[in-house]
Protein backbone atom coordinates (compact mmCIF):
# COMPACT_ATOMS: atom_id res chain seq x y z
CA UNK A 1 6.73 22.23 -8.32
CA UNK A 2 9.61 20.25 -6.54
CA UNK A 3 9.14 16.27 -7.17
CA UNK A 4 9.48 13.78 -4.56
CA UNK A 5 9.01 11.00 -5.98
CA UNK A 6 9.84 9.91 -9.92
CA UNK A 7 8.97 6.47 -11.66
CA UNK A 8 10.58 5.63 -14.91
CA UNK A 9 9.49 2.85 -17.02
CA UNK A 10 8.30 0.89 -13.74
CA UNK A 11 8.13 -2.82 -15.28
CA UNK A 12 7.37 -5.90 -12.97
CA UNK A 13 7.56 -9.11 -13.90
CA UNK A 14 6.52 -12.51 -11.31
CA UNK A 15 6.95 -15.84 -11.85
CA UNK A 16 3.80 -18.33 -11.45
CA UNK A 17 4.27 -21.71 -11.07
CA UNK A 18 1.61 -24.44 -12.51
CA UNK A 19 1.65 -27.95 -11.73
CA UNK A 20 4.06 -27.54 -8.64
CA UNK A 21 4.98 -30.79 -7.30
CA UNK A 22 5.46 -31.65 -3.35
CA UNK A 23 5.16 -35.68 -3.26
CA UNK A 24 7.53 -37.81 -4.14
CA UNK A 25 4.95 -39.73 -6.01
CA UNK A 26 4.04 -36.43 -7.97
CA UNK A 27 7.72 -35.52 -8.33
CA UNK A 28 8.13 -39.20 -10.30
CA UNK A 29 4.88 -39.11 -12.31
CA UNK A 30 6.02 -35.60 -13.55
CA UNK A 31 9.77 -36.92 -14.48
CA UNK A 32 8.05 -39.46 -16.96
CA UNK A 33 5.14 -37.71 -18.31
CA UNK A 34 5.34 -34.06 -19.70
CA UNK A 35 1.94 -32.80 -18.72
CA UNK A 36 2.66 -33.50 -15.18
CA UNK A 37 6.07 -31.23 -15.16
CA UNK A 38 6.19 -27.74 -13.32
CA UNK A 39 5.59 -24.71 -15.66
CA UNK A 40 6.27 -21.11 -14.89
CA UNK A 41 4.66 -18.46 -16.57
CA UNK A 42 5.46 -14.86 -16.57
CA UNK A 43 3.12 -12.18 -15.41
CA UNK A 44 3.69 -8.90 -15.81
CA UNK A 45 1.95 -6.77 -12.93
CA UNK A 46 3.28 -3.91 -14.25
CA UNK A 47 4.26 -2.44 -17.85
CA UNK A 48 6.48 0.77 -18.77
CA UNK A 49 4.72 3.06 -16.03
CA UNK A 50 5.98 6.37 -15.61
CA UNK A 51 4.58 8.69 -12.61
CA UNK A 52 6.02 12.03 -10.88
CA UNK A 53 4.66 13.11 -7.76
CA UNK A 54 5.01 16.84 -6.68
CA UNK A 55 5.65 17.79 -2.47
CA UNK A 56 1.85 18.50 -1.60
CA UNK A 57 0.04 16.69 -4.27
CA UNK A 58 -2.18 13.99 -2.61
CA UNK A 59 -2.63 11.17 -5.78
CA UNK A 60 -5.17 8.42 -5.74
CA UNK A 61 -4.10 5.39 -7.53
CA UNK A 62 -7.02 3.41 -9.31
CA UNK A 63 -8.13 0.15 -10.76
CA UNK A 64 -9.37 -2.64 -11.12
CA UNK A 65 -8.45 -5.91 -9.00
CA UNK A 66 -4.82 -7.00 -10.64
CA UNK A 67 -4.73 -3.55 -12.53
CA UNK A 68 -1.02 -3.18 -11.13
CA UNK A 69 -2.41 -0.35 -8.31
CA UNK A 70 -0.75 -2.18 -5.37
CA UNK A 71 2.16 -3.44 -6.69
CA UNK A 72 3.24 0.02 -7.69
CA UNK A 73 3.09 1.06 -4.57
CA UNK A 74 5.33 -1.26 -2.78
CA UNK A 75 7.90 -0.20 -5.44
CA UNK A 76 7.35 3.21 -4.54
CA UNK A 77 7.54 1.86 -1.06
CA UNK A 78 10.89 -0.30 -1.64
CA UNK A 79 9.14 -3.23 -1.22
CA UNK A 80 9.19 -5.01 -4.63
CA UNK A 81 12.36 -4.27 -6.99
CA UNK A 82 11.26 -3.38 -10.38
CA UNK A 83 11.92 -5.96 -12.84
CA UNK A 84 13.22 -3.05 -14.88
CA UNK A 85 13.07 1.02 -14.77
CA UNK A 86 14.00 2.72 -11.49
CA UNK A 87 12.04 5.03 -8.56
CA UNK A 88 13.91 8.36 -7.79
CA UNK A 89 13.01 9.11 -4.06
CA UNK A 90 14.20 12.59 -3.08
CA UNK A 91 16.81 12.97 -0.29
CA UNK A 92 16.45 13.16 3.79
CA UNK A 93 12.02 12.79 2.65
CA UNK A 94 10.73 10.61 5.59
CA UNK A 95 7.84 8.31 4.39
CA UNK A 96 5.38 6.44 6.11
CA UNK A 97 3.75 3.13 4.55
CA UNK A 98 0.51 1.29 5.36
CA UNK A 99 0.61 -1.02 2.36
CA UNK A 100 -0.20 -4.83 3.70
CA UNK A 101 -2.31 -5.08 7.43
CA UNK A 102 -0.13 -6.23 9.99
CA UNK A 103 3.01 -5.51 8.32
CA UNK A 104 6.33 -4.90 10.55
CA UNK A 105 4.32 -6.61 13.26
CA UNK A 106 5.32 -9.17 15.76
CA UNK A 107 1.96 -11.60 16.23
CA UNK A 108 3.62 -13.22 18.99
CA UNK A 109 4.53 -9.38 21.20
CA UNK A 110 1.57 -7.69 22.71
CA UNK A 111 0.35 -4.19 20.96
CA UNK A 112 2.71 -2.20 23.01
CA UNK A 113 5.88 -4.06 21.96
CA UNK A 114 5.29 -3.60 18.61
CA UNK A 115 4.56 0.03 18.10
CA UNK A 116 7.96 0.41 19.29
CA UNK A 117 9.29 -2.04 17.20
CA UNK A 118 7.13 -0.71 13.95
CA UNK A 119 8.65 2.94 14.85
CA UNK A 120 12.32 1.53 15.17
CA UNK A 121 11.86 -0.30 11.62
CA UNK A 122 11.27 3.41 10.85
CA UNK A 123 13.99 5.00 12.17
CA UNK A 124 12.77 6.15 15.70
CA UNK A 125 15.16 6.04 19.00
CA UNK A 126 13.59 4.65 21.72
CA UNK A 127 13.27 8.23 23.16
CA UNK A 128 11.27 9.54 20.16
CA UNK A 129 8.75 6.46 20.06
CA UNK A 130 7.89 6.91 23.87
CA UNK A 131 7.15 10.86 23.23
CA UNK A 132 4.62 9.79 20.47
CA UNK A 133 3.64 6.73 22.30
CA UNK A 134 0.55 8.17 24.41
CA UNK A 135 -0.69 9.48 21.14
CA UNK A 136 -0.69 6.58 19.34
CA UNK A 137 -2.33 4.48 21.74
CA UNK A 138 -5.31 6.84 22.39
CA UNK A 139 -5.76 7.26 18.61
CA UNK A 140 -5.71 3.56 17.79
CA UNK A 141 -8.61 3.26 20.79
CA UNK A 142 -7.56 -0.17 21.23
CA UNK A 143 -7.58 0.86 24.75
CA UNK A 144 -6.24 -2.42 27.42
CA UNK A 145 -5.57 -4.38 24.47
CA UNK A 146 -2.48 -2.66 23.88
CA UNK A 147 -0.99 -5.21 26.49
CA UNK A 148 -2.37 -8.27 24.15
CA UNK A 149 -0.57 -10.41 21.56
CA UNK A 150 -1.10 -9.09 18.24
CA UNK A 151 -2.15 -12.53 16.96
CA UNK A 152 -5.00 -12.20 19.37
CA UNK A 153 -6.28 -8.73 17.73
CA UNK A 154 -8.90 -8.31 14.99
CA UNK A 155 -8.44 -7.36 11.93
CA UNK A 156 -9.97 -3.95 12.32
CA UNK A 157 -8.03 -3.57 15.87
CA UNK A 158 -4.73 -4.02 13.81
CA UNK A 159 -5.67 -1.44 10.93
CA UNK A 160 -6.65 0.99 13.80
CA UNK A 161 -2.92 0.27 15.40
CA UNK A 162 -0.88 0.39 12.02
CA UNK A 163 -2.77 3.67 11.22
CA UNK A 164 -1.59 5.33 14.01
CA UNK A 165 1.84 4.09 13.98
CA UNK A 166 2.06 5.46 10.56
CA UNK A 167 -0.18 8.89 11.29
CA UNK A 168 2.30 9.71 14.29
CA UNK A 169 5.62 9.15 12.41
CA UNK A 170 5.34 12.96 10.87
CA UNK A 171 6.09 11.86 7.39
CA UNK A 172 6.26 13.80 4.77
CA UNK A 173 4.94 11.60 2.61
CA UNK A 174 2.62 8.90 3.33
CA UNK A 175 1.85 5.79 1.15
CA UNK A 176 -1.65 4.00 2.36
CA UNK A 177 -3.33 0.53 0.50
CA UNK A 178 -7.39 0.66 0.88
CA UNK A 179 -6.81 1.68 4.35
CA UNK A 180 -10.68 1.65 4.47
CA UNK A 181 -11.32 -1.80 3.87
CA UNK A 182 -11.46 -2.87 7.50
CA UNK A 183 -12.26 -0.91 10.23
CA UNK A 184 -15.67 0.46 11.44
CA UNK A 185 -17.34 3.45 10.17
CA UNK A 186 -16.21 5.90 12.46
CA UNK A 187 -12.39 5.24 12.28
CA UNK A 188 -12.86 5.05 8.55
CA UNK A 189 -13.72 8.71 9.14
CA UNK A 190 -11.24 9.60 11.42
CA UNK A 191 -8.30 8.17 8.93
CA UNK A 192 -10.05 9.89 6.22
CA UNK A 193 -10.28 13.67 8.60
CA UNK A 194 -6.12 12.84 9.35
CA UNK A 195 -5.37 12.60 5.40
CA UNK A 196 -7.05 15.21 4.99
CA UNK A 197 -4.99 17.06 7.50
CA UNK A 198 -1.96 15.75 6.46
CA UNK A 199 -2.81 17.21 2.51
CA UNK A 200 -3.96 20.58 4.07
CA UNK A 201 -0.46 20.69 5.88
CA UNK A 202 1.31 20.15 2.37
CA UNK A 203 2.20 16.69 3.14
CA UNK A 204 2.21 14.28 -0.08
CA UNK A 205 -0.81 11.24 -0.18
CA UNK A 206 -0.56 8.15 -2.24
CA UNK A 207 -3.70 6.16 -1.86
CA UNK A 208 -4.34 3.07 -3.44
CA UNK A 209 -8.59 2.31 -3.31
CA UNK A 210 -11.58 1.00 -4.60
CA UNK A 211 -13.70 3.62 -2.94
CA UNK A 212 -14.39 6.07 -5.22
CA UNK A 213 -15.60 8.70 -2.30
CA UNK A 214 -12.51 8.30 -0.62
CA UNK A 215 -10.42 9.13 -3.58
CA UNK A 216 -12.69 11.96 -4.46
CA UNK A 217 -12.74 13.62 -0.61
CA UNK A 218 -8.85 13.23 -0.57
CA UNK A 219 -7.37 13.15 -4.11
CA UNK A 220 -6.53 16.40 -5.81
CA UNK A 221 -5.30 13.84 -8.36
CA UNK A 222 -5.72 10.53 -10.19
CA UNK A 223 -3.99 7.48 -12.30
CA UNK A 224 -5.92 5.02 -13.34
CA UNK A 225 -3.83 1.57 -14.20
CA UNK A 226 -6.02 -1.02 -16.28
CA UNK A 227 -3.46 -4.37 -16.93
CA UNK A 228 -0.15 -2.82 -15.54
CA UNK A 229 -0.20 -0.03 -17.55
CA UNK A 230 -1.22 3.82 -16.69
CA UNK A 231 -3.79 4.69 -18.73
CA UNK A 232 -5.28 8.52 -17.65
CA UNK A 233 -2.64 11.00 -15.54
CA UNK A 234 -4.88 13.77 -14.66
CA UNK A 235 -8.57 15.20 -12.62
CA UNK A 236 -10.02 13.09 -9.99
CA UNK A 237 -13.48 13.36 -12.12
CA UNK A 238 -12.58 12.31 -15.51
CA UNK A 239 -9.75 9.85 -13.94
CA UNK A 240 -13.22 8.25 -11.57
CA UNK A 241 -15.27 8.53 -14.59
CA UNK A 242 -12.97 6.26 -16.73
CA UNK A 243 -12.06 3.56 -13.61
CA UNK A 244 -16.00 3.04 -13.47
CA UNK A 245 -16.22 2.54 -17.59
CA UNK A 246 -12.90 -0.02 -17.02
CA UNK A 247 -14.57 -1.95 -13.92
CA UNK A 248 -18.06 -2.18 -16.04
CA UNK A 249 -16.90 -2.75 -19.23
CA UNK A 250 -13.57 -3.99 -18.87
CA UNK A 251 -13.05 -3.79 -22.66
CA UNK A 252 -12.53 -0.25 -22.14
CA UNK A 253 -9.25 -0.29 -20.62
């Protein structure tokens, strides 16, 4: 099997602040009295993970809320930068990201405007964003909206548009963040009948979700992450069986 994408020792490390202070008043309290200072604590969203992907594998990443699911993903995605370890992303491989609703949207252009400027961010000419535009449009049925500021839209009516941005770049691999949270049943369905596509084409999935069904229609694969760390590498069953024993009995993971 040919890899596409390889995660060493993927550590992530953010900084939370307690007592921040924005007054002046608050700002003078806390320069005379200790437990009024700012602290920062270090939180470690992700520990030592290492994952290989293989061209064609579709892999569902699982866990519970905070589990470290997401944040690997946006450094797979170049997002974050890991706080140490590195992510090997195999030459001229296209990749198309739904990761955080709305983003590489303008709120302020209409619908329109921005799948051209969500394609450019991408690497599309002009020319090559007005071939797929059509498409796009009629698969996000947003319909006369298109011509409205994005701030305007619904959630849902944004996931529909960033969907089909992303299913009409032809990537070869596509990186998607509970795309089915939003969205009405049907288009649920309809994302779920294009990943499907996409794996049956020998395109490589990475789906972060909570919906077990999702996983287990698309996933030929799954890692489950329980406190930034990968804990199972391995069948969509046994990898589903052990996220439900983590998310009941957290003690587990």
């Amino acid at each position: 099997m040919e890899p596409v994408i390889i995660a060493e020792q993927i550590s992530k490390r953010f900084e939370i602040h307690h007592n921040r202070t924005y007054s002046l008043k608050a700002r003078l309290l806390s320069s005379v009295v200790p437990r009024f200072r700012p602290r920062v604590e270090d939180f470690w969203a992700l520990r030592d993970v290492d994952l290989r992907i293989d061209r064609g594998e579709s892999v569902g990443l699982v866990g519970r809320n905070g589990s470290g699911k997401s944040t690997l993903l946006k450094v797979i995605a170049g997002i974050h930068r890991p706080t140490s370890g590195r992510v090997l992303i195999k030459r001229d491989v296209t990749i198309g990201t739904m990761i955080e609703l709305g983003v590489g949207f303008h709120p302020e252009l209409s619908g329109r405007e921005n799948v051209f400027l969500n394609a450019s961010i991408y690497g599309l000419t002009r020319a090559e964003v007005e071939r797929i535009y059509d498409a796009v449009v009629d698969y996000s049925e947003i319909g006369h909206f298109i011509d409205e500021p994005i701030k305007n839209y619904s959630s849902g009516m944004m996931m529909r548009l960033a969907f089909a941005v992303a299913a009409h770049l032809d990537p070869q691999v596509l990186l998607l963040d509970e795309i089915f949270a939003v969205g009405d049943e049907a288009f649920q369905e309809k994302s779920r009948n294009t990943m499907r596509r996409f794996v049956d084409e020998g395109r490589t999935v990475v789906f972060v979700s909570h919906s077990a069904k999702s996983v287990a229609e698309i996933c030929s694969r799954v890692c489950v992450l329980s406190e930034g760390r990968k804990v199972f590498d391995g069948g969509v069953a046994e990898g589903l069986d052990l996220y439900h024993e983590i998310a009941f009995h957290p003690a587990a993971g």
